[in-house]
C-alpha atoms as a PDB file:
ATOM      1  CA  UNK A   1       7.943 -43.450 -26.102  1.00  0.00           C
ATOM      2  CA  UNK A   2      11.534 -45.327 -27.123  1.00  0.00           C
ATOM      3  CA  UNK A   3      14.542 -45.635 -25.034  1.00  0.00           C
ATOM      4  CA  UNK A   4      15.777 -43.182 -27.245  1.00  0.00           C
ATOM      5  CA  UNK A   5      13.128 -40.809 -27.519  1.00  0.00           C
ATOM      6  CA  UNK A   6      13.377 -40.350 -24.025  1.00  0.00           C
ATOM      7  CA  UNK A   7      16.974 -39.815 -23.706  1.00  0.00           C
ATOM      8  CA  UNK A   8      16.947 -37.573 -26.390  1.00  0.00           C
ATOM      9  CA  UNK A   9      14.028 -35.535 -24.555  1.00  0.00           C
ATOM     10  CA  UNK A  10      16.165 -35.691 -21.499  1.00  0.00           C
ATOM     11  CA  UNK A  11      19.177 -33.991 -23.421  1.00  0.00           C
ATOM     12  CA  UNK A  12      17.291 -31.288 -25.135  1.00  0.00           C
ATOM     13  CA  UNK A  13      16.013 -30.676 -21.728  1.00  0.00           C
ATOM     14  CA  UNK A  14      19.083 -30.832 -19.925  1.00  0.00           C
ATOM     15  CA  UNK A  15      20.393 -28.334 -22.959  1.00  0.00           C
ATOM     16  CA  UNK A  16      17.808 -26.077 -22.214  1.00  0.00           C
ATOM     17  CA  UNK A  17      18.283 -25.332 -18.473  1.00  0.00           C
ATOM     18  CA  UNK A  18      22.604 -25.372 -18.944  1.00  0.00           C
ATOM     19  CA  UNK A  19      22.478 -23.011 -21.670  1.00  0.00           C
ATOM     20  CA  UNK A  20      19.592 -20.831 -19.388  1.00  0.00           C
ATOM     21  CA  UNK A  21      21.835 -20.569 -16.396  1.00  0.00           C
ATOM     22  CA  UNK A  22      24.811 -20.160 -18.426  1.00  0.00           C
ATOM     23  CA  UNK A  23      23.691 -16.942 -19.819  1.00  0.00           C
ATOM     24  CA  UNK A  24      22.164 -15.960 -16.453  1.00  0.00           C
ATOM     25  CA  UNK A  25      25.472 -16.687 -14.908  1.00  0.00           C
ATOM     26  CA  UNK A  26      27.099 -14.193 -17.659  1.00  0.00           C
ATOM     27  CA  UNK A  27      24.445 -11.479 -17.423  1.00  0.00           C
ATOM     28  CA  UNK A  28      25.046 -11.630 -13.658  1.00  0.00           C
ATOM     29  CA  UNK A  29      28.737 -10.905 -14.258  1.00  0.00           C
ATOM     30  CA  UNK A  30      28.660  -8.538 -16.907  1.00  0.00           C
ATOM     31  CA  UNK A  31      25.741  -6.596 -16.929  1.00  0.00           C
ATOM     32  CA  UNK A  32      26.013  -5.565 -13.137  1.00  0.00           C
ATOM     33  CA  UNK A  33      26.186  -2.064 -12.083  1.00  0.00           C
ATOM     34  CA  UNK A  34      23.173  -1.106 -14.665  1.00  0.00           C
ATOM     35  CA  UNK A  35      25.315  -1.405 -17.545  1.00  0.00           C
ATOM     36  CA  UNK A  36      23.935  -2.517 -20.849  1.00  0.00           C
ATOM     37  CA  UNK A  37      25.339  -3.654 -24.064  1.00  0.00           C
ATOM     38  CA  UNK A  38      23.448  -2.513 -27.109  1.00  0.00           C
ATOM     39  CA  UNK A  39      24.201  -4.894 -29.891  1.00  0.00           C
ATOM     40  CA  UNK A  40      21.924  -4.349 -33.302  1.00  0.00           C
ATOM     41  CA  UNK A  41      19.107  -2.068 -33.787  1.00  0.00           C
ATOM     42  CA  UNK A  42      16.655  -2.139 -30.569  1.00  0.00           C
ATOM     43  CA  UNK A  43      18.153  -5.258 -28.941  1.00  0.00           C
ATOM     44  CA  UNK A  44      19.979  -4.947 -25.964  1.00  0.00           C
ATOM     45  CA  UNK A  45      21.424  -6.747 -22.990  1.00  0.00           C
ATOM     46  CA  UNK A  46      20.411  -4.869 -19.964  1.00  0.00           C
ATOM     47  CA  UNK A  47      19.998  -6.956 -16.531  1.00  0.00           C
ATOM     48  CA  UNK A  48      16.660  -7.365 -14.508  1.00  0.00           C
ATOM     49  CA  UNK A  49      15.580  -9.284 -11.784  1.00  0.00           C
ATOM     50  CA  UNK A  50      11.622 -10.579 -11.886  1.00  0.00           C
ATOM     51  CA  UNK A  51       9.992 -11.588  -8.920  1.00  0.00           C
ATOM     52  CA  UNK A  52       6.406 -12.273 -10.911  1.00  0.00           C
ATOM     53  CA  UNK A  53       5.255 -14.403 -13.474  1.00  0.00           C
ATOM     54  CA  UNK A  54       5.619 -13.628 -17.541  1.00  0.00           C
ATOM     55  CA  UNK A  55       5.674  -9.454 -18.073  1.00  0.00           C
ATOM     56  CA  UNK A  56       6.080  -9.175 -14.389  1.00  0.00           C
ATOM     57  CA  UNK A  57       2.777  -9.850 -13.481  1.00  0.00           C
ATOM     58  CA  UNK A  58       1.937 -11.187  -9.555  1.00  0.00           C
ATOM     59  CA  UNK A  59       5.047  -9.732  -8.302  1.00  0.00           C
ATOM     60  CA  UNK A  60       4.486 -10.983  -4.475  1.00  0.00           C
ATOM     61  CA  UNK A  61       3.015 -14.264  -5.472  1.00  0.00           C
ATOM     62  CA  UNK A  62       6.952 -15.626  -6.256  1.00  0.00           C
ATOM     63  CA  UNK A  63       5.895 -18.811  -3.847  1.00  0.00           C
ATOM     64  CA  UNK A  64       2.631 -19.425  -5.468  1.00  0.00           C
ATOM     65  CA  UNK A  65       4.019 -19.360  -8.816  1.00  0.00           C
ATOM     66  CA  UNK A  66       7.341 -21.360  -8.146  1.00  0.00           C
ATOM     67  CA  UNK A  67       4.752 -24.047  -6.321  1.00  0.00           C
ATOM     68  CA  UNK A  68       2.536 -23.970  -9.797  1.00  0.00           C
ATOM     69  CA  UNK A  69       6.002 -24.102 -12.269  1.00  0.00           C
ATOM     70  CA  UNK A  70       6.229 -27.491 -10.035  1.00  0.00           C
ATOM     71  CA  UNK A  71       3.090 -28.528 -10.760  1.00  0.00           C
ATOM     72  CA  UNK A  72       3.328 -27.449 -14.662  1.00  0.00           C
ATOM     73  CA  UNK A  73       6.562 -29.800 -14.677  1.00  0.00           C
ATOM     74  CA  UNK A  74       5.263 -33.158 -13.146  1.00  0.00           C
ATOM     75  CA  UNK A  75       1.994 -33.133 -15.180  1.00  0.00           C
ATOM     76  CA  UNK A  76       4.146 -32.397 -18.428  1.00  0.00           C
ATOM     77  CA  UNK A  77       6.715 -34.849 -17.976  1.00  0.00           C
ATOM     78  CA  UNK A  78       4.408 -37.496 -16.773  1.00  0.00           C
ATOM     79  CA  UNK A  79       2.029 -36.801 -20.388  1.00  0.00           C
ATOM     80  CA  UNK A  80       5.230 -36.526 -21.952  1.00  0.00           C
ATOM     81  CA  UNK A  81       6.271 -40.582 -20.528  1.00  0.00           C
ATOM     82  CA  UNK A  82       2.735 -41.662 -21.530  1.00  0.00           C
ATOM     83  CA  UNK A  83       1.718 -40.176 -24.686  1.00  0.00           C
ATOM     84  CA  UNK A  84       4.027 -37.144 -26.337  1.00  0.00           C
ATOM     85  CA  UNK A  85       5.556 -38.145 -29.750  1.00  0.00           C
ATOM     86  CA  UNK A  86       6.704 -36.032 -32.300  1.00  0.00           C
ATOM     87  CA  UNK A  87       6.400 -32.072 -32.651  1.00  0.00           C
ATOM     88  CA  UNK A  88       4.181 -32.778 -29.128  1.00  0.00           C
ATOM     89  CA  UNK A  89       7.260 -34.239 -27.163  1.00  0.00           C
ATOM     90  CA  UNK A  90       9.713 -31.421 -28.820  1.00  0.00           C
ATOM     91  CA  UNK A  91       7.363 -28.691 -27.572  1.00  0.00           C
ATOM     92  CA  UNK A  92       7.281 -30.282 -23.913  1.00  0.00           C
ATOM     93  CA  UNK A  93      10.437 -30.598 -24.210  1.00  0.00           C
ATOM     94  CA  UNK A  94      11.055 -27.635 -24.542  1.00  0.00           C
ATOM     95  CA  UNK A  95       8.175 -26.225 -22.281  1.00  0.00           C
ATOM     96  CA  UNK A  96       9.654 -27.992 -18.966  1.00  0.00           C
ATOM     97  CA  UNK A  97      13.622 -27.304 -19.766  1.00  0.00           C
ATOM     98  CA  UNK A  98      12.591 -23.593 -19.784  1.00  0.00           C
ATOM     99  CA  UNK A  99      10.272 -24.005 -16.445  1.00  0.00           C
ATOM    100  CA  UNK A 100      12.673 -25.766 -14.806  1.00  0.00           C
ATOM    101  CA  UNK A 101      15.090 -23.036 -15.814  1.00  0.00           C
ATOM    102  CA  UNK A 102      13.436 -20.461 -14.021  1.00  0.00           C
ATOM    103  CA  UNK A 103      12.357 -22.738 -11.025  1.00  0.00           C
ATOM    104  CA  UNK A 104      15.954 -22.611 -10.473  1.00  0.00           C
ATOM    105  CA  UNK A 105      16.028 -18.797 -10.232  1.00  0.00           C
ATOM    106  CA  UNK A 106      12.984 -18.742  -7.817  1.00  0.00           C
ATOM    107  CA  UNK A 107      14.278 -21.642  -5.981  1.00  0.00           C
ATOM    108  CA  UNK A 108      17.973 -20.569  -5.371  1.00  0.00           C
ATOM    109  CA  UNK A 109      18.040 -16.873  -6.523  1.00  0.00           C
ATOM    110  CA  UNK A 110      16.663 -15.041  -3.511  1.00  0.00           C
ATOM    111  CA  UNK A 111      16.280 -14.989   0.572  1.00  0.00           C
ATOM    112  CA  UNK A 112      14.133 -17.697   0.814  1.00  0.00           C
ATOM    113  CA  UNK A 113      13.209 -20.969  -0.958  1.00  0.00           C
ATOM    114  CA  UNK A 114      10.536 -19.830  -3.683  1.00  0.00           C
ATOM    115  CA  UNK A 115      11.628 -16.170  -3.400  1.00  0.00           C
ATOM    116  CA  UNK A 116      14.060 -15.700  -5.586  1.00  0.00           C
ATOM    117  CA  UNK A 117      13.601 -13.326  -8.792  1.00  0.00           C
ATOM    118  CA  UNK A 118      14.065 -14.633 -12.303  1.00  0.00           C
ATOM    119  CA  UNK A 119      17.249 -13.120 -14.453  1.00  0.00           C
ATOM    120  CA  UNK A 120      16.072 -11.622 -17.203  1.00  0.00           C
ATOM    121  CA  UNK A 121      18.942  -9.587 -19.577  1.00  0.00           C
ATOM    122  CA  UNK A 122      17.630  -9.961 -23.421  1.00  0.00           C
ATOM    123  CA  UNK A 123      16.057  -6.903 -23.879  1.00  0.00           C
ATOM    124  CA  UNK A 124      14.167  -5.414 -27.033  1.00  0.00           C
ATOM    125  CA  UNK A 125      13.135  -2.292 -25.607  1.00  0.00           C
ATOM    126  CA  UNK A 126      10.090  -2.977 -27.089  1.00  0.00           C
ATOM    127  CA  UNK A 127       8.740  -6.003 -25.507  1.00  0.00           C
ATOM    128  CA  UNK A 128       9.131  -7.259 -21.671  1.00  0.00           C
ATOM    129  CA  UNK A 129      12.968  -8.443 -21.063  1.00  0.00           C
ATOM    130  CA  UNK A 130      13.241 -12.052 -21.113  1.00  0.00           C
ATOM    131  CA  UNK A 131      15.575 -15.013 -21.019  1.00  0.00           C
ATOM    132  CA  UNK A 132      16.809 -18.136 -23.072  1.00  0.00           C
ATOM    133  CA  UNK A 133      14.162 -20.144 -20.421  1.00  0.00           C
ATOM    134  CA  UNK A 134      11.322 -17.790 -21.510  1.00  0.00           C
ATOM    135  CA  UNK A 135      12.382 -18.236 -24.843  1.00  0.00           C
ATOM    136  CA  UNK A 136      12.165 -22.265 -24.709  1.00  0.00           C
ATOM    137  CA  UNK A 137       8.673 -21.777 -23.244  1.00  0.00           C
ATOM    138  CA  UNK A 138       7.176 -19.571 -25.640  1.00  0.00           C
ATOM    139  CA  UNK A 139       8.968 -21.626 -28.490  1.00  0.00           C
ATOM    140  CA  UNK A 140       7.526 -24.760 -27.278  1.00  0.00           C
ATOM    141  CA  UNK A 141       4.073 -23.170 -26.784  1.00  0.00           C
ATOM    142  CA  UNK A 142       3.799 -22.174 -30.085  1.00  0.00           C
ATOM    143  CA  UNK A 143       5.324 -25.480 -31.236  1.00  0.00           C
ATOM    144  CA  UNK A 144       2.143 -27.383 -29.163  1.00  0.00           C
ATOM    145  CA  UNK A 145       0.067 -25.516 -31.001  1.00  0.00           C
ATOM    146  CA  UNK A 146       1.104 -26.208 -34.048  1.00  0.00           C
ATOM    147  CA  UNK A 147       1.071 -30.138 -33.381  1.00  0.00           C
ATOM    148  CA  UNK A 148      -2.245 -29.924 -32.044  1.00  0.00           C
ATOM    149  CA  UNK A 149      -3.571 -28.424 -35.670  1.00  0.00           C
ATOM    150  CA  UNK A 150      -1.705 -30.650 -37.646  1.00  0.00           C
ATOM    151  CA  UNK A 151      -3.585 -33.419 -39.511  1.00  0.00           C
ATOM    152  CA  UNK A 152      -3.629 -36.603 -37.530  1.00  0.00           C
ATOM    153  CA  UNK A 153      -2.935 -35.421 -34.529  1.00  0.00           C
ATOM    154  CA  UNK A 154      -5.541 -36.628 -31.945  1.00  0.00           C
ATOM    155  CA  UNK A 155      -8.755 -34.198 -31.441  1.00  0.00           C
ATOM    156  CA  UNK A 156     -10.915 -33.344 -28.075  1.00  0.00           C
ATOM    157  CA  UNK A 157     -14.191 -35.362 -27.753  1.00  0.00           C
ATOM    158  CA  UNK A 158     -12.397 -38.165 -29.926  1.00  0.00           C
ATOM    159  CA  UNK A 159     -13.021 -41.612 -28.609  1.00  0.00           C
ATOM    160  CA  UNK A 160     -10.700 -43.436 -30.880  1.00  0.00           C
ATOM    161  CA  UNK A 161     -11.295 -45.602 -33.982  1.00  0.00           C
ATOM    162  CA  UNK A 162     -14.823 -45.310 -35.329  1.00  0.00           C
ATOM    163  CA  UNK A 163     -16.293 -47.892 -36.904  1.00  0.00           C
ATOM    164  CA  UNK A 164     -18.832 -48.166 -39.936  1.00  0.00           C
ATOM    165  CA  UNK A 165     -22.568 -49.033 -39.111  1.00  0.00           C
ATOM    166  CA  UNK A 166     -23.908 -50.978 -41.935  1.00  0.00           C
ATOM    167  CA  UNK A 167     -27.468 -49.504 -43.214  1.00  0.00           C
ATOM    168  CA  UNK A 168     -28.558 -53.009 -43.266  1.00  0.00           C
ATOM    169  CA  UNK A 169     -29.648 -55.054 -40.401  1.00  0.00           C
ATOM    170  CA  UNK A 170     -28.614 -58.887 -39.427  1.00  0.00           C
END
């Protein structure tokens, strides 16, 4: 990866977690107090605090899950130095701005290091409330996906160039 590749990654990342705990910031302010703001159709801003993983799964494992977010980073960024290019690096991108994100929340947000709860305000009343970080995430899941399928893009099991046997011998 370029110079500039890599800076650019670093801003979209850096974009990512400013805007995230911008709008935390804001939901913290205004949507105290259990108030919501209901803006068009089902969407709403309504303010909730989420000490478990994605749909508020493992709510007492907030340590254990901030310690694996860690984890999740390090090994992304360091494929991301190595090998991401493309769609790939966007999607990283975009996968460790929105982990970082929350690591934030669990990091600073609570009583303890690791305890904090994640702000989540965007709420559709039909799906689990979620955030611009949870947002990046899923965006940049889908995005991996989508790289991975694309033709060219390098295949499991594949050893690199193959090379033509000739039917003939010496």
């Amino acid at each position: 990866m370029s110079r500039a590749q890599s800076q650019r990654l670093g801003l979209l990342i850096a974009a990512i977690v400013v805007v995230d705990q911008l709008t935390k910031h804001w939901a913290l302010n205004r949507l105290s107090d259990n108030r919501t703001i209901d803006l068009v159709g089902s969407l709403r801003l309504n303010l909730v605090f989420n000490k478990g993983m994605a749909f508020s799964q493992a709510t007492g494992a907030g340590p254990v899950i901030g310690a694996l977010g860690f984890v999740v980073v390090i090994v992304v960024v360091l494929w991301l130095r190595r090998q991401a290019q493309g769609l790939a690096a966007v999607a990283a991108g975009l996968i460790v701005g929105g982990a970082l994100g929350n690591l934030i929340d669990r990091a600073f947000r609570g009583e303890a290091w690791l305890r904090g709860a994640v702000v989540d305000f965007v709420d559709l009343q039909w799906f689990p409330v979620f955030n611009v970080a949870d947002s990046a995430i899923s965006i940049g899941a889908v995005l991996m996906i989508v790289a991975s399928l694309r033709p060219g893009s390098p295949r499991r099991g594949s050893t690199g160039p193959q090379t033509q046997q000739s039917d003939t011998a010496p």
